[in-house]
Protein backbone atom coordinates (compact mmCIF):
# COMPACT_ATOMS: atom_id res chain seq x y z
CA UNK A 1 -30.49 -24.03 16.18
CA UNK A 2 -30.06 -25.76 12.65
CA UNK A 3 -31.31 -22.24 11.18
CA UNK A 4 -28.24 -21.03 12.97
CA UNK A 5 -25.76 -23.66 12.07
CA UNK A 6 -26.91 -22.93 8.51
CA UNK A 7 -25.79 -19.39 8.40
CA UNK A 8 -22.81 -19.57 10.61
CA UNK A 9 -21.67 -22.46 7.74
CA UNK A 10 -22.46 -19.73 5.39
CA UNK A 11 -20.54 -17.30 6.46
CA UNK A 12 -17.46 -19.16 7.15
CA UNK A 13 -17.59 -20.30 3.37
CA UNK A 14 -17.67 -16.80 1.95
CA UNK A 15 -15.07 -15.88 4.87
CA UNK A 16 -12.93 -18.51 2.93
CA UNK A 17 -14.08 -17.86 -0.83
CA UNK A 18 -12.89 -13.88 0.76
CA UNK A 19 -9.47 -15.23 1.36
CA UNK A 20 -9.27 -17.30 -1.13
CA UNK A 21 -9.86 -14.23 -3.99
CA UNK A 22 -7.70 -12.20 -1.69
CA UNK A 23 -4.77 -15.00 -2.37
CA UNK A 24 -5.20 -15.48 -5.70
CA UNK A 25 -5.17 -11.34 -6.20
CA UNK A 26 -2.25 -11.21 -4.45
CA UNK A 27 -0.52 -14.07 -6.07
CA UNK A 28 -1.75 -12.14 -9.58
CA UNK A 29 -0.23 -8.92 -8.57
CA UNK A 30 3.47 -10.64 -7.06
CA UNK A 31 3.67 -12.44 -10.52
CA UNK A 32 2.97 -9.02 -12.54
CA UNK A 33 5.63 -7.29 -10.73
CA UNK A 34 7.64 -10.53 -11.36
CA UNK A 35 7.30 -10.12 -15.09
CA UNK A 36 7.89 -6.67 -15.31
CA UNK A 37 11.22 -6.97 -13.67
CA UNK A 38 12.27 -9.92 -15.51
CA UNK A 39 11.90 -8.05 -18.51
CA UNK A 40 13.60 -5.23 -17.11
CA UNK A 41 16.44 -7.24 -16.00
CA UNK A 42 17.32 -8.72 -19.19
CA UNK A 43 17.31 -5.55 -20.85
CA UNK A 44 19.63 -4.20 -18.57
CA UNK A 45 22.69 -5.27 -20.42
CA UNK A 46 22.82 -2.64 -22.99
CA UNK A 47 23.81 0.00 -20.62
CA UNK A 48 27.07 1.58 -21.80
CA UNK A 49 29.80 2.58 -19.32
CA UNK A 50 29.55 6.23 -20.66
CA UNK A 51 31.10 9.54 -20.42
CA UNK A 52 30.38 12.46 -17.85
CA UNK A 53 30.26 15.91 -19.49
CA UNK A 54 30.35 19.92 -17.72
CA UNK A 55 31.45 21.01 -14.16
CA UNK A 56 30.65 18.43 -11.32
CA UNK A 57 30.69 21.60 -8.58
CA UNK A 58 28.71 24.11 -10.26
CA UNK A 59 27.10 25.75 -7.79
CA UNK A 60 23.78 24.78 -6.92
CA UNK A 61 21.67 24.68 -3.64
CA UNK A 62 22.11 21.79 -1.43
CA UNK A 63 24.44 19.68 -3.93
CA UNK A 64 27.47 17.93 -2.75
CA UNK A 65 30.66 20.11 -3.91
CA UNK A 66 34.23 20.61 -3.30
CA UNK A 67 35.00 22.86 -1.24
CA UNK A 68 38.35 23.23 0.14
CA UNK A 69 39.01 19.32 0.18
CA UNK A 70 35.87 19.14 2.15
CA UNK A 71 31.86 18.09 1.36
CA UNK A 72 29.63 21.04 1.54
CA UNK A 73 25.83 20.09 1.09
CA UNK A 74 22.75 19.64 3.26
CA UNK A 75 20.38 16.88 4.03
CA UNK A 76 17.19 16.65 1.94
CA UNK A 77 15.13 16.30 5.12
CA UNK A 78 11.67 16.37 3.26
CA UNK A 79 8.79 13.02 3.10
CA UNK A 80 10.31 10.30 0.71
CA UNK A 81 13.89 10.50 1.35
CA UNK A 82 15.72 8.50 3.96
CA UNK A 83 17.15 10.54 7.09
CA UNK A 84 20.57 10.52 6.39
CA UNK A 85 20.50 11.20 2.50
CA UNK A 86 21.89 14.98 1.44
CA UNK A 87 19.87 17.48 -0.78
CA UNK A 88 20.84 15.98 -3.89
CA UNK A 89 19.78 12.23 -3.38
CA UNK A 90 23.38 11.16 -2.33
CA UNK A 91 24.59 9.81 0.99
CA UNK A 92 27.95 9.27 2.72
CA UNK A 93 30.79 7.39 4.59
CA UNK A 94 33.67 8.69 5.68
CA UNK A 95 36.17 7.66 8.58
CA UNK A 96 33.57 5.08 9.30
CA UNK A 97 30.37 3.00 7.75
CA UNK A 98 27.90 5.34 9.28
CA UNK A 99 25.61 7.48 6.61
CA UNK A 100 26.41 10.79 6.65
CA UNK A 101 29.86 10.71 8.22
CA UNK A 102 32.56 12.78 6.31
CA UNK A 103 36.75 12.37 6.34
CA UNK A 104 38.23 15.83 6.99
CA UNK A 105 40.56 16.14 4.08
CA UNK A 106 40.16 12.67 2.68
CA UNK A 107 39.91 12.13 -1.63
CA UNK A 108 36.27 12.39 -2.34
CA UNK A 109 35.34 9.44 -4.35
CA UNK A 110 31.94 9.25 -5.83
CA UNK A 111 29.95 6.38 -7.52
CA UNK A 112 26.90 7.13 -9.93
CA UNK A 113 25.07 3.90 -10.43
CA UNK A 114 21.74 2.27 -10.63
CA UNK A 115 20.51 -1.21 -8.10
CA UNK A 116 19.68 -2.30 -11.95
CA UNK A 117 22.96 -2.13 -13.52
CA UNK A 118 25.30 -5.57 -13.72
CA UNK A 119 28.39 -3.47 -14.63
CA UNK A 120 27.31 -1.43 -10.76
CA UNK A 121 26.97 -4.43 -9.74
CA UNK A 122 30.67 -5.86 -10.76
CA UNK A 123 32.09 -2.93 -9.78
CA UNK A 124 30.97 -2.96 -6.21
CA UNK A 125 31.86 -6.79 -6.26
CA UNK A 126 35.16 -5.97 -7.31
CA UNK A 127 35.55 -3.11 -5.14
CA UNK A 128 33.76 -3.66 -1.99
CA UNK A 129 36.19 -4.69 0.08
CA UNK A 130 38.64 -2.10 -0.96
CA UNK A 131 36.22 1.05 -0.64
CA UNK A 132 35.72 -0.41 3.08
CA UNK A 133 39.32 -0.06 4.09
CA UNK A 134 39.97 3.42 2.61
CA UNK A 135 36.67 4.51 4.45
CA UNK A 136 37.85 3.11 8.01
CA UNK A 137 40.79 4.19 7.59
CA UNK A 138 39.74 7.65 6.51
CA UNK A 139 41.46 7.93 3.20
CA UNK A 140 38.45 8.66 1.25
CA UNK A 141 35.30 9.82 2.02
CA UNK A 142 32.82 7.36 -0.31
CA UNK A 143 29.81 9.26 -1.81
CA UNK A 144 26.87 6.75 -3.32
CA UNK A 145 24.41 8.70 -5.79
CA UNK A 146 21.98 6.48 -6.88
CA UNK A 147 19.46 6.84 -9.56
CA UNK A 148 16.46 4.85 -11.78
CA UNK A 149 18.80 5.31 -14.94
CA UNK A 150 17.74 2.26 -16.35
CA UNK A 151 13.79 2.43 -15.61
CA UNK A 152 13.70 -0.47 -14.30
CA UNK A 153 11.16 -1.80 -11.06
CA UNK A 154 14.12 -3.68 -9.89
CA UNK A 155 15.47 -0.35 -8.68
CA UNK A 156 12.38 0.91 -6.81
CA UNK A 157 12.36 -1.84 -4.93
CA UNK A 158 16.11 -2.28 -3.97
CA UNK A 159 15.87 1.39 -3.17
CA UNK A 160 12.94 1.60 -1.12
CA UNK A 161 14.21 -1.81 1.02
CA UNK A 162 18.00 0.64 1.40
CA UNK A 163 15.22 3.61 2.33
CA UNK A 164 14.19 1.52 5.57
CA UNK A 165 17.47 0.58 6.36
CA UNK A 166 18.80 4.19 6.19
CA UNK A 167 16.55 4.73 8.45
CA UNK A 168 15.71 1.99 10.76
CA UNK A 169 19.42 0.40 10.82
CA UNK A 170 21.59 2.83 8.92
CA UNK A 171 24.89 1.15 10.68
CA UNK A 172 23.59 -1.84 8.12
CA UNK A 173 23.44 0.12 5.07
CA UNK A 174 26.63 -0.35 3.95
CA UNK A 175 26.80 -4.26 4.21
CA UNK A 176 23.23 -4.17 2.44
CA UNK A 177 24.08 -1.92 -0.38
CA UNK A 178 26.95 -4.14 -1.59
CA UNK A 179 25.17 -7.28 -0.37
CA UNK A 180 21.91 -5.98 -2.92
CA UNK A 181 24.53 -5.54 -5.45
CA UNK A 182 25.76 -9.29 -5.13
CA UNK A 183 22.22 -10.35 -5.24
CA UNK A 184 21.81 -8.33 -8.87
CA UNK A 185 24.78 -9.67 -10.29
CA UNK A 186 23.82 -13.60 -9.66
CA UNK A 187 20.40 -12.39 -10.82
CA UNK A 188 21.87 -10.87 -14.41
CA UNK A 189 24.74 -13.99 -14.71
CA UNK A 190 22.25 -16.26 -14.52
CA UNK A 191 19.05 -15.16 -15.81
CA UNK A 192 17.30 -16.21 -12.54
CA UNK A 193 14.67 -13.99 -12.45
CA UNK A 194 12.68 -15.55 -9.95
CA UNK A 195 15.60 -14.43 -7.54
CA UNK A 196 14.10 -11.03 -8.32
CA UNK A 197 12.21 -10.92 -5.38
CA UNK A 198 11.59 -8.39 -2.22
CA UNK A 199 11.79 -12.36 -0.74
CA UNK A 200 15.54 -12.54 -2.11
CA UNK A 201 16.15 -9.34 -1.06
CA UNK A 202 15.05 -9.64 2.74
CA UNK A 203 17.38 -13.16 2.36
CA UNK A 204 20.66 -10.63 1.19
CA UNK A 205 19.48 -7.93 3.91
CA UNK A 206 19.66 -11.14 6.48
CA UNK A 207 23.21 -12.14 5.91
CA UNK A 208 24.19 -8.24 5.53
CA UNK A 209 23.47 -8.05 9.41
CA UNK A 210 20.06 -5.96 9.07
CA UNK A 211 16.97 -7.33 11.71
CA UNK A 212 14.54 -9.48 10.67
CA UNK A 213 12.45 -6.35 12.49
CA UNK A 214 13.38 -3.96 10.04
CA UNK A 215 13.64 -5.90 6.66
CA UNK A 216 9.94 -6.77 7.61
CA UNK A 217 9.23 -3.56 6.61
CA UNK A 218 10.49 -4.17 3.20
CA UNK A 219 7.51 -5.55 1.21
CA UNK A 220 5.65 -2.62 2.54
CA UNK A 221 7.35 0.59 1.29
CA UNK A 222 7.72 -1.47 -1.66
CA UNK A 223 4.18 -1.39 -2.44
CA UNK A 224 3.57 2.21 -1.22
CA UNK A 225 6.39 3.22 -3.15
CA UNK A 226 7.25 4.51 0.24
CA UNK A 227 11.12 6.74 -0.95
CA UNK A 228 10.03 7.53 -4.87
CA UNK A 229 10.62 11.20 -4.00
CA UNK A 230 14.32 9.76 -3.39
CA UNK A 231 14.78 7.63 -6.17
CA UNK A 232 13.42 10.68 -8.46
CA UNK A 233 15.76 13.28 -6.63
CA UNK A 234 18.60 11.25 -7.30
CA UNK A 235 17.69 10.28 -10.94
CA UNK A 236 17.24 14.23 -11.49
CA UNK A 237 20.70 14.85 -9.93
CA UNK A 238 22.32 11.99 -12.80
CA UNK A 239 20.86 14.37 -15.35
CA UNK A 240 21.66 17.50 -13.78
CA UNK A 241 24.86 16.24 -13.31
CA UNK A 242 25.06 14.97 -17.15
CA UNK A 243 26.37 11.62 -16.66
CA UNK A 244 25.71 9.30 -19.46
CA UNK A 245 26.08 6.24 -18.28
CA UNK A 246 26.25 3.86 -14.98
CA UNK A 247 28.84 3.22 -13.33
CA UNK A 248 30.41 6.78 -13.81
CA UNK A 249 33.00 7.33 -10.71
CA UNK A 250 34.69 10.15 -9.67
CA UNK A 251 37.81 10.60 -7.60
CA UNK A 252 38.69 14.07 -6.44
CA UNK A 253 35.88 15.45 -9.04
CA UNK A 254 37.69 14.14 -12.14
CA UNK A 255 36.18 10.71 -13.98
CA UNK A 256 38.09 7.27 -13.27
CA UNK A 257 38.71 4.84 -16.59
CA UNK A 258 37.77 1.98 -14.86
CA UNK A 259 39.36 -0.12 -17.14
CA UNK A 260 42.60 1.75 -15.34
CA UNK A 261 41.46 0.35 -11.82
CA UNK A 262 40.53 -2.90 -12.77
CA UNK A 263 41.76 -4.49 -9.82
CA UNK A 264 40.79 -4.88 -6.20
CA UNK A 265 43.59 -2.26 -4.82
CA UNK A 266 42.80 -0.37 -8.18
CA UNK A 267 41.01 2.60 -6.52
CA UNK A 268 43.76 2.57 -3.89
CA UNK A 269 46.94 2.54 -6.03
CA UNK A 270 45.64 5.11 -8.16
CA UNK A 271 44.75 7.82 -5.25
CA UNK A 272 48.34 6.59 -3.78
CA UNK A 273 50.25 7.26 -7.03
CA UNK A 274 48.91 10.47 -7.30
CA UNK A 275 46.79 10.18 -10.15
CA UNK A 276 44.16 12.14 -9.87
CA UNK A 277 45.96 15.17 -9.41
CA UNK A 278 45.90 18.15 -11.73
């Protein structure tokens, strides 16, 4: 019996010292990722609101283009991209907040940005609630085109958390995208990085509506990189696309000085006055 007691002793303490290394491996690997976003962060400020040069509707298989007033494309529907995301790494709203829904006839207005840009970031804060009315009320139909412009880790994984909610609780994804964007810009004003966290960004999911269910999932196809055939589809189409700079927008396939819209009914009182015609 005490021969017994001795090794079942044993084993518990190398079950522990096991856990224990498991922890502190763990605990190494969080604070690496840490570091390499803070110091992708803080770089971040150097990106230049640039121009956008050649066609934007060249024609090209499976990329969003005008067509008649109307979005012609396809969905990428391959391993890596979210469900509702088109050939070209973009997704939709239009006439409601559901991905992949369309406006018959509406201005196409399209956003080129990157989850690690602050000037994204205070666009979409400016903006938000703005781009939500003209969507509901079918005015515009809203095309996102995301993209690792910047290199930085912050983007894979705010892109790979908006993967699972495309697909899990797509009705969210709206609400999360601009909540994610909130999170970045507290993150850049005040040099928090320790807010730079798949933590912080489960907390933003939270009060964007998502389930705890499905933001559980988060931390997970972070670390299998679980939508990086996404995120490098849509950073391909910012090059194809030659667009020099985030935020680049588009309204009715011509390029916005956003310096022009400055304000929250910006967007709106420039499609309204007419100024995007030819």
């Amino acid at each position: 019996m005490a021969s017994n007691n001795r090794t079942t002793k044993a084993e518990r303490r190398e079950a522990a010292r096991a856990k224990a290394q498991a922890m502190r491996e763990e605990q190494e690997r969080k604070e690496r990722r840490a570091r390499l976003t803070r110091r992708a962060i803080l770089g971040a400020g150097v990106v230049a609101i640039a121009g956008v040069g050649g066609a934007m509707y060249l024609d090209s298989r499976g990329r969003v283009r005008l067509e008649g007033g109307t979005i012609v494309s396809e969905k990428a529907g391959r391993s890596g991209v979210p469900g509702p995301v088109l050939a070209d790494g973009s997704w939709t709203f239009g006439g409601s907040l559901k991905p992949g829904s369309v406006a018959s006839d509406a201005t196409i207005v399209e956003v080129f940005f990157d989850y690690a840009c602050h000037f994204c970031a205070y666009f979409e804060n400016l903006h938000h609630k703005e781009l939500k009315s003209l969507v509901e009320n079918g005015d515009i139909t809203l095309v996102l085109r995301p993209s690792k412009a910047l290199g930085s880790q912050w983007t894979d994984m705010a892109m790979n958390s908006v993967g699972v909610v495309l697909d899990k609780q797509p009705d969210a994804a709206f609400a999360f995208h601009a909540a994610l964007m909130s999170l970045f810009a507290r993150i850049f004003d005040t040099k928090d990085t320790s807010l730079a966290t798949v933590e912080s960004i489960v907390s933003s999911a939270t009060q964007a509506g998502v389930s705890t269910d499905v933001s559980a999932e988060f931390e997970a196809a972070v670390n299998e990189g679980r939508y990086s055939s996404w995120i490098t589809l849509g950073t391909d189409t910012l090059d194809k696309y030659n667009i020099k700079g985030t935020p680049t927008v588009l309204v009715a396939g011509k390029q916005v000085d956003l310096k022009k819209v400055g304000t929250e009914n910006g967007l709106t009182d420039l499609i309204r006055s007419g100024g995007v015609k030819d």
